[in-house]
Protein backbone atom coordinates (compact mmCIF):
# COMPACT_ATOMS: atom_id res chain seq x y z
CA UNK A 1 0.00 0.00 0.00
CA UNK A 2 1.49 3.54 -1.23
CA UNK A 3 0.24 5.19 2.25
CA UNK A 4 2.54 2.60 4.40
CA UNK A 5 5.60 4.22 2.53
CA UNK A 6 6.97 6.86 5.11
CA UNK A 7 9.70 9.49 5.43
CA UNK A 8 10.45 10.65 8.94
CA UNK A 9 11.68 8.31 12.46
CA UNK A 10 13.18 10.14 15.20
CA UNK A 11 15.52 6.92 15.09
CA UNK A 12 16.42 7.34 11.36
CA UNK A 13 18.01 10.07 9.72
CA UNK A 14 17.14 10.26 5.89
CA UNK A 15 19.50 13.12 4.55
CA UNK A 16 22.31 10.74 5.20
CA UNK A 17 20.32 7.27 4.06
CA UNK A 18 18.07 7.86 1.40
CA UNK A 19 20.16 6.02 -1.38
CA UNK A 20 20.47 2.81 0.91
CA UNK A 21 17.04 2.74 2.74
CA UNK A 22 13.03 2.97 2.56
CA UNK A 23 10.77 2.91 6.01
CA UNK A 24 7.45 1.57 5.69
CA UNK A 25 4.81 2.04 8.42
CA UNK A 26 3.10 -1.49 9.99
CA UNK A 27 0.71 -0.95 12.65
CA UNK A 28 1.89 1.84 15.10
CA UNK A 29 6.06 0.92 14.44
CA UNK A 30 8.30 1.83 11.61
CA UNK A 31 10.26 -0.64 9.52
CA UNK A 32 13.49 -0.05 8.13
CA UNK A 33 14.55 -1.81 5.19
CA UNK A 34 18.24 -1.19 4.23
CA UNK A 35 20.47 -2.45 1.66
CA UNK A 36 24.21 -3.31 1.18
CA UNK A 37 26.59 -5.18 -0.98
CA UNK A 38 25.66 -8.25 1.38
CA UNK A 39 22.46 -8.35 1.69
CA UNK A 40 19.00 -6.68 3.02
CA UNK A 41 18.66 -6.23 6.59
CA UNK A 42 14.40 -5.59 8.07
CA UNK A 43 14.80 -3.82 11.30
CA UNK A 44 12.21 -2.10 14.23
CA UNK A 45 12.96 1.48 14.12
CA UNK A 46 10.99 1.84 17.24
CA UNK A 47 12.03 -1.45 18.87
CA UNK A 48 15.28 -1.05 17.89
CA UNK A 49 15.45 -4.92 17.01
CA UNK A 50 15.99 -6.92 13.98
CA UNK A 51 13.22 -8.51 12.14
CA UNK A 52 15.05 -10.97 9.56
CA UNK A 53 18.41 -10.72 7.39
CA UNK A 54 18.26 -11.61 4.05
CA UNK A 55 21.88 -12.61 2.61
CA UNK A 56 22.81 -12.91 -0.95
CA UNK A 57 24.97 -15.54 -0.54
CA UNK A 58 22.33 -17.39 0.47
CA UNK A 59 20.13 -17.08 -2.76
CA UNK A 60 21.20 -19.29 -5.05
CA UNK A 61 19.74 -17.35 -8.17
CA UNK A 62 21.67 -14.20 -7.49
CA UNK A 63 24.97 -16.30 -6.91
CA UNK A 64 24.46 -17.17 -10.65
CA UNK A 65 24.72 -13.52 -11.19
CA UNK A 66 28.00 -12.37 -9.47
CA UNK A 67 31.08 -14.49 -11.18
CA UNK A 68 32.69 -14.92 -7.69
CA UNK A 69 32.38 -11.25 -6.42
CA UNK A 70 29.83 -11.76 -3.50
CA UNK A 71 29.25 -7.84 -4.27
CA UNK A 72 25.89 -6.42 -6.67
CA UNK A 73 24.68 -3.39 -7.97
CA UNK A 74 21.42 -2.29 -6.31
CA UNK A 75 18.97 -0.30 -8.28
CA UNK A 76 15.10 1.10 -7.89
CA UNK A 77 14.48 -0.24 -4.44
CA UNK A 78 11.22 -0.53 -3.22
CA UNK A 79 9.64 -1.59 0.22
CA UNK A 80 5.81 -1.24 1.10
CA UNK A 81 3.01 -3.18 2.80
CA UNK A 82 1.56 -5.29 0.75
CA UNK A 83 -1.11 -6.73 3.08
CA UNK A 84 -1.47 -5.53 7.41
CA UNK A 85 1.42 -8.28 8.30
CA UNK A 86 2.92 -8.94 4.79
CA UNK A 87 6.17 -6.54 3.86
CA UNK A 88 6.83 -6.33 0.15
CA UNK A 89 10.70 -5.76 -0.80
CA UNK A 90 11.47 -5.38 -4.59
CA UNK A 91 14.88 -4.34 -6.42
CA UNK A 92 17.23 -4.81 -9.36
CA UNK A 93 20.02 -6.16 -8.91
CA UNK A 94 23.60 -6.89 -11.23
CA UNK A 95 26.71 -8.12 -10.21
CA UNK A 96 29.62 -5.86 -9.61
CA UNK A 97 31.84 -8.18 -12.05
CA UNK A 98 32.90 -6.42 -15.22
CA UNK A 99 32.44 -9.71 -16.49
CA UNK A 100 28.68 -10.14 -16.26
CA UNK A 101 26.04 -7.14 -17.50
CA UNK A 102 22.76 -9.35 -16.73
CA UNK A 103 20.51 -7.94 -13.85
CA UNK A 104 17.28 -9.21 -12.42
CA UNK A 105 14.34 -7.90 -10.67
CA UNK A 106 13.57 -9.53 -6.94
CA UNK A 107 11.25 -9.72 -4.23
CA UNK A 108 11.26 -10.71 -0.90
CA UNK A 109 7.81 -11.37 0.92
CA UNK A 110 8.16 -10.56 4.80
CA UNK A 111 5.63 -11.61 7.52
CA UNK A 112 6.52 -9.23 9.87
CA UNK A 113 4.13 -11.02 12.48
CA UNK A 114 6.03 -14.12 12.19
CA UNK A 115 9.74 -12.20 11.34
CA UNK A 116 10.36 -14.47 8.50
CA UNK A 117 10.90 -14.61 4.90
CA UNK A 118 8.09 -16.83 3.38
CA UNK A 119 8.99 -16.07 -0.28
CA UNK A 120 11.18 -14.86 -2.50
CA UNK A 121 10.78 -14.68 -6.64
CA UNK A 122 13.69 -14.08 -8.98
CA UNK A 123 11.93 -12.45 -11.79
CA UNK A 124 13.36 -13.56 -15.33
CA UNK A 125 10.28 -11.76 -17.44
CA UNK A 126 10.77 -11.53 -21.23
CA UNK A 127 13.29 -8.48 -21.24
CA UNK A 128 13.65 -7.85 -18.23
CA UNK A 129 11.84 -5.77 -15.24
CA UNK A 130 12.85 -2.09 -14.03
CA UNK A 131 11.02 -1.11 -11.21
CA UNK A 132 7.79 -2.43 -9.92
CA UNK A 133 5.72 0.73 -8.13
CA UNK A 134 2.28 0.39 -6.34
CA UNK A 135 -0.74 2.68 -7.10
CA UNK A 136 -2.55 3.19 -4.07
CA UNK A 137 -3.63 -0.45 -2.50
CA UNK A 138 -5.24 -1.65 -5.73
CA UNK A 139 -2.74 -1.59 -8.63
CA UNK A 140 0.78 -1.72 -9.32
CA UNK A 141 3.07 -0.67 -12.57
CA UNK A 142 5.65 -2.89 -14.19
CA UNK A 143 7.91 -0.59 -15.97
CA UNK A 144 9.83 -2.93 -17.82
CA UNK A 145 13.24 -2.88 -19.57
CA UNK A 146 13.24 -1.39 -23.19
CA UNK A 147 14.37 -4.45 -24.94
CA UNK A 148 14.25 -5.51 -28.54
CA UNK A 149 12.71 -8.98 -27.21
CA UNK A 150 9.49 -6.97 -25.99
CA UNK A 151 9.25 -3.76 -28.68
CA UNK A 152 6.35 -2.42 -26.76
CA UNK A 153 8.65 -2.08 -23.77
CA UNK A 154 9.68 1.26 -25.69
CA UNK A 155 6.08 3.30 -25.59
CA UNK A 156 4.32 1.38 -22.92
CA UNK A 157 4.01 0.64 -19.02
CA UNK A 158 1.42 -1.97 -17.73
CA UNK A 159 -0.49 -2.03 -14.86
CA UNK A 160 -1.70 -4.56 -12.84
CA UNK A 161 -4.06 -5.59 -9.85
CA UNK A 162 -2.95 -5.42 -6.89
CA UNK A 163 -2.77 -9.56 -5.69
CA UNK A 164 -0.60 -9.75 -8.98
CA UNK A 165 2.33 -8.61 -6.54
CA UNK A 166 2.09 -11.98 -4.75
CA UNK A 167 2.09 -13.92 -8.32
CA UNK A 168 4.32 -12.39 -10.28
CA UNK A 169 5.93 -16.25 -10.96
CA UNK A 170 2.76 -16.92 -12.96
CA UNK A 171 1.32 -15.27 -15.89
CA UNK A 172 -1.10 -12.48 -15.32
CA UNK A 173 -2.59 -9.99 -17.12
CA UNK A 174 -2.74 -6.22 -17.46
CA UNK A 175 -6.07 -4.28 -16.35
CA UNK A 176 -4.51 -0.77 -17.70
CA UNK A 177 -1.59 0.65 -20.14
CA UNK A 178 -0.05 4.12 -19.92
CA UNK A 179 2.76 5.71 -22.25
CA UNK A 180 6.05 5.38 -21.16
CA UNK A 181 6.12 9.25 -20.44
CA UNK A 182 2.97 9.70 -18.46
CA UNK A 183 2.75 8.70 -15.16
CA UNK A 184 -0.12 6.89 -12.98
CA UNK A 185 -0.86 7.91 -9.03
CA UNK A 186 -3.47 6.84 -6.89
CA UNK A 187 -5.70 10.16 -5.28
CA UNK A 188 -8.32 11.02 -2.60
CA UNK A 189 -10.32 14.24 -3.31
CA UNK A 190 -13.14 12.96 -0.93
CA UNK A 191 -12.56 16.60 0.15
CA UNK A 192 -13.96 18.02 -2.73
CA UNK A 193 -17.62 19.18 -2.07
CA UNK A 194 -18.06 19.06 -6.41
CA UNK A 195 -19.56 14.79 -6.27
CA UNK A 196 -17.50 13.91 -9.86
CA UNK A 197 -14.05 14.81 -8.22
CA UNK A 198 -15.19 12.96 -4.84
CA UNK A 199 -15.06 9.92 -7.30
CA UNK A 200 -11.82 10.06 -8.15
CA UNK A 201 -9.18 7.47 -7.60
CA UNK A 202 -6.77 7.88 -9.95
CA UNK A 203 -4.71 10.73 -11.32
CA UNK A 204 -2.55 10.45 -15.01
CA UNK A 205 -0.14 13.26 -15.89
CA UNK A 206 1.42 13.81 -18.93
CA UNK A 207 4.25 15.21 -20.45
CA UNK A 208 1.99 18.20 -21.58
CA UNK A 209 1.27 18.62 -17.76
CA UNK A 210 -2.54 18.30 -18.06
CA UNK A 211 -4.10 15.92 -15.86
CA UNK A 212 -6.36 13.34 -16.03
CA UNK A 213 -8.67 12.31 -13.60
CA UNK A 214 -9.65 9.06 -13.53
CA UNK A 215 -12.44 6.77 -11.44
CA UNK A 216 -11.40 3.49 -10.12
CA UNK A 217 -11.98 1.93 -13.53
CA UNK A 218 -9.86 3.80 -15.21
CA UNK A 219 -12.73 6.02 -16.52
CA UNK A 220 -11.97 9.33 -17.50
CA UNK A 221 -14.36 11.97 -15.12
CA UNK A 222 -11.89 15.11 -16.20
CA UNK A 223 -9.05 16.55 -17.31
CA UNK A 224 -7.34 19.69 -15.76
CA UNK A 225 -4.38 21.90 -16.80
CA UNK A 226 -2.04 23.23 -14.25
CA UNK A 227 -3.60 26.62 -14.67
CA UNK A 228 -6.70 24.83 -14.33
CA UNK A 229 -5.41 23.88 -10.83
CA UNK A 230 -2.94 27.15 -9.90
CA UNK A 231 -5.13 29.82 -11.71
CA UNK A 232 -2.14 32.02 -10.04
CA UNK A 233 0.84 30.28 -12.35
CA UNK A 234 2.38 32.32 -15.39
CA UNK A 235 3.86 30.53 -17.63
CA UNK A 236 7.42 31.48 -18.24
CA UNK A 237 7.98 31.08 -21.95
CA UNK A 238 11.44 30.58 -21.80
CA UNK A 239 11.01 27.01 -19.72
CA UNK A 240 11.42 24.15 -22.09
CA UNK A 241 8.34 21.65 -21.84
CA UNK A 242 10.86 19.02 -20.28
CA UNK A 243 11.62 21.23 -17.80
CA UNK A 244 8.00 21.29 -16.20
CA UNK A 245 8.00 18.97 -13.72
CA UNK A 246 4.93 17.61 -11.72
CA UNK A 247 5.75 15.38 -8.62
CA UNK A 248 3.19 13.50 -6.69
CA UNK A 249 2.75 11.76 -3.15
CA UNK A 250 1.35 11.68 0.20
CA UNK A 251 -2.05 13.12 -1.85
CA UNK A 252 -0.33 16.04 -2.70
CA UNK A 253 0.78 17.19 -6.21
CA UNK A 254 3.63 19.77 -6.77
CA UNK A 255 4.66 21.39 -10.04
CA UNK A 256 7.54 23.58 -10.67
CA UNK A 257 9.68 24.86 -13.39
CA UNK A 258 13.53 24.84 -13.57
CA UNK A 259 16.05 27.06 -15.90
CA UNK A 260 19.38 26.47 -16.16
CA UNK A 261 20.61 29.76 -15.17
CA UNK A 262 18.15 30.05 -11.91
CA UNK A 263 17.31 26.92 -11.10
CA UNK A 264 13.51 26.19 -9.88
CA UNK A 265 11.37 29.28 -10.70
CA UNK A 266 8.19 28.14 -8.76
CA UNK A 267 6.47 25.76 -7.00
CA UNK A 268 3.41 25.43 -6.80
CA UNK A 269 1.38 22.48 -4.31
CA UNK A 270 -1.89 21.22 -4.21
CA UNK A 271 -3.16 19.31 -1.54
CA UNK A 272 -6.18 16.80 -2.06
CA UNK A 273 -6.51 15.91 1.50
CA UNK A 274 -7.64 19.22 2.58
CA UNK A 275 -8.38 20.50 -1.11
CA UNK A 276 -6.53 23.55 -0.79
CA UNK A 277 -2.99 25.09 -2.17
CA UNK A 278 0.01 25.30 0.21
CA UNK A 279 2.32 27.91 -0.02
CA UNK A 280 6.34 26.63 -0.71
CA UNK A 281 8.96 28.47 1.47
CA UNK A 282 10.76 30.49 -1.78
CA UNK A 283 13.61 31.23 0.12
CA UNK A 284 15.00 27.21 0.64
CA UNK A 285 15.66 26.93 -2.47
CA UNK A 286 19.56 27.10 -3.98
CA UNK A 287 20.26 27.27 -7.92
CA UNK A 288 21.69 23.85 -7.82
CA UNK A 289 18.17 22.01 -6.88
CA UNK A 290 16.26 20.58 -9.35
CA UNK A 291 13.84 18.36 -7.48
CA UNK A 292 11.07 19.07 -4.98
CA UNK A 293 8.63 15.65 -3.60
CA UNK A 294 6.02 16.47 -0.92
CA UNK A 295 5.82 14.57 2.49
CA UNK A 296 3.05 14.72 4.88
CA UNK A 297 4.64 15.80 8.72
CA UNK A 298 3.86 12.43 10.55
CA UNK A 299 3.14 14.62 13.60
CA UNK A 300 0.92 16.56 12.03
CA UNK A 301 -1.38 15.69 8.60
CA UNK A 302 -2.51 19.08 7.43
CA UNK A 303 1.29 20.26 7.63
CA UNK A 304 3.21 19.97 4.03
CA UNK A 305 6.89 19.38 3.91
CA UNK A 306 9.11 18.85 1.02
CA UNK A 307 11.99 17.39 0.20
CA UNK A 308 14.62 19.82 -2.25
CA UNK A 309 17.30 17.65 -3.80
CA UNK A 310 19.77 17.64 -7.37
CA UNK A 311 17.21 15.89 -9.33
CA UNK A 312 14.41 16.23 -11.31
CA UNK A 313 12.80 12.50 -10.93
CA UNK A 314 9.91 11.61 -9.41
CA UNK A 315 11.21 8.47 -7.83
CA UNK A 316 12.30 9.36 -4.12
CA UNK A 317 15.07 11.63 -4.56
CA UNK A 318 18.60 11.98 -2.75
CA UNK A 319 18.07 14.89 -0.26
CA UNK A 320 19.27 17.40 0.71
CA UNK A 321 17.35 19.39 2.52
CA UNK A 322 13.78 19.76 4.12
CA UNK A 323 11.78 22.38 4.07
CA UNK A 324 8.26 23.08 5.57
CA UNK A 325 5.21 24.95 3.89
CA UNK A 326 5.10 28.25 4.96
């Protein structure tokens, strides 16, 4: 479930983790879920104990992989709830041999009531996966490697329903397809006192940074500009398109643009939750960042924070710095 993904422990400092760790929220407690060259190691942020190791030396799959190194390459991690006791772990991994180039997308299933591993897949899908991302708690996205064995791998992402992320050793089918440059987020506007936006689950963006809104079917109920949203954004015509960027999570959507010679020029946040616009602190913001992802405070839900980092993406970013809504 997207909304077990979390950002803030008093135990766990992110600015200095980010690119090795995720925390995931189960129950009251926080999980950490950190990687190394060894292995992945699920640990009790609040407890302060250790829930299970997982070594790979142990898994006999990736030992194919790594020519005698014992070390791998660790891409697009991913850690969420996938059920209230079952942890889902996903990553890519490729050995650190110069001899081998092959990489493979796995999971680890965690019952964290039971502090056990009670599955793991190595995923060997025609071309290869990148990243597996949940939507919410009913779908998921495969973005898979662009490979000449799968052409549509090029133009196309699939996604899937959500009890495919427990059988993703057996063949299942796509509910949904988006372009390979639009991008898919779950949404609550309950908030909304307009009915047809109360009925929306789903939010697609586009590299034209309109938006669609879409019910739980995938139905289109509307689509919406970014002036359409923040009548009080100007366009600056000097911007190229690339360089408007729309970032999305914890229900709140931010959109900004970024020059070369001043860095980010605005930023502008909507938040669905309490269907209103928050104000970005201006003034936290250095020429060098090009990224800016929205957090919700865990000690307080109508308070906005944001991480600023180097890049653009809309995966979590490296940070280096928080700021809070003004």
């Amino acid at each position: 479930m997207t909304d077990s993904i979390v950002h803030e422990h008093p135990n766990f400092k992110f600015t200095n983790n980010i690119n090795s760790a995720r925390l995931v929220k189960w129950k009251d407690q926080v999980i950490l879920v950190e990687w190394d060259d060894w292995g992945i190691q699920v640990k009790n942020l609040d407890t302060q104990k250790s829930i299970c190791d997982l070594s790979h030396s142990k898994n006999t799959n990736l030992q194919k992989l790594n020519n005698g190194t014992n070390q791998f390459v660790i891409h697009e991690k991913n850690a969420f709830m996938y059920s209230n006791s079952l942890l889902w772990i996903g990553c890519n991994i490729g050995s650190k041999s110069p001899y081998s180039i092959q990489r493979n997308y796995n999971v680890w299933l965690i019952d964290l009531d039971q502090s056990t591993c009670v599955k793991t897949w190595f995923l060997d899908w025609v071309g290869g996966i990148e990243t597996i991302t949940p939507v919410g708690s009913k779908y998921f996205i495969v973005e898979q490697r662009v490979s000449s064995e799968l052409p549509e791998s090029r133009y196309i992402n699939k996604v899937y329903v959500w009890s495919g992320l427990v059988e993703l050793d057996k063949p299942i089918e796509p509910v949904y397809q988006i372009d390979k440059t639009n991008r898919l987020f779950a949404i609550n506007w309950s908030s909304s006192s307009i009915k047809k936006l109360g009925s929306c689950e789903l939010v697609q963006t586009n590299p034209e940074k309109s938006m669609d809104f879409l019910d739980k079917d995938f139905n289109k109920i509307l689509t919406l500009s970014i002036c359409d949203l923040f009548p009080d954004y100007k366009p600056d015509s000097q911007v190229h398109q690339a360089n408007r960027i729309i970032n999305f999570n914890a229900n709140c959507l931010v959109f900004y643009e970024w020059k070369q010679s001043d860095g980010i020029r605005d930023v502008y946040c909507w938040d669905f939750t309490n269907n209103s616009q928050v104000k970005f602190p201006h003034n936290k913001i250095n020429p060098i960042n090009k990224g800016v992802y929205p957090i919700r405070a865990s000690n307080n839900a109508s308070k906005i924070m944001f991480f600023i980092n180097e890049t653009e993406t809309w995966k979590l970013p490296f940070v280096y710095q928080i700021a809070e809504s003004e």
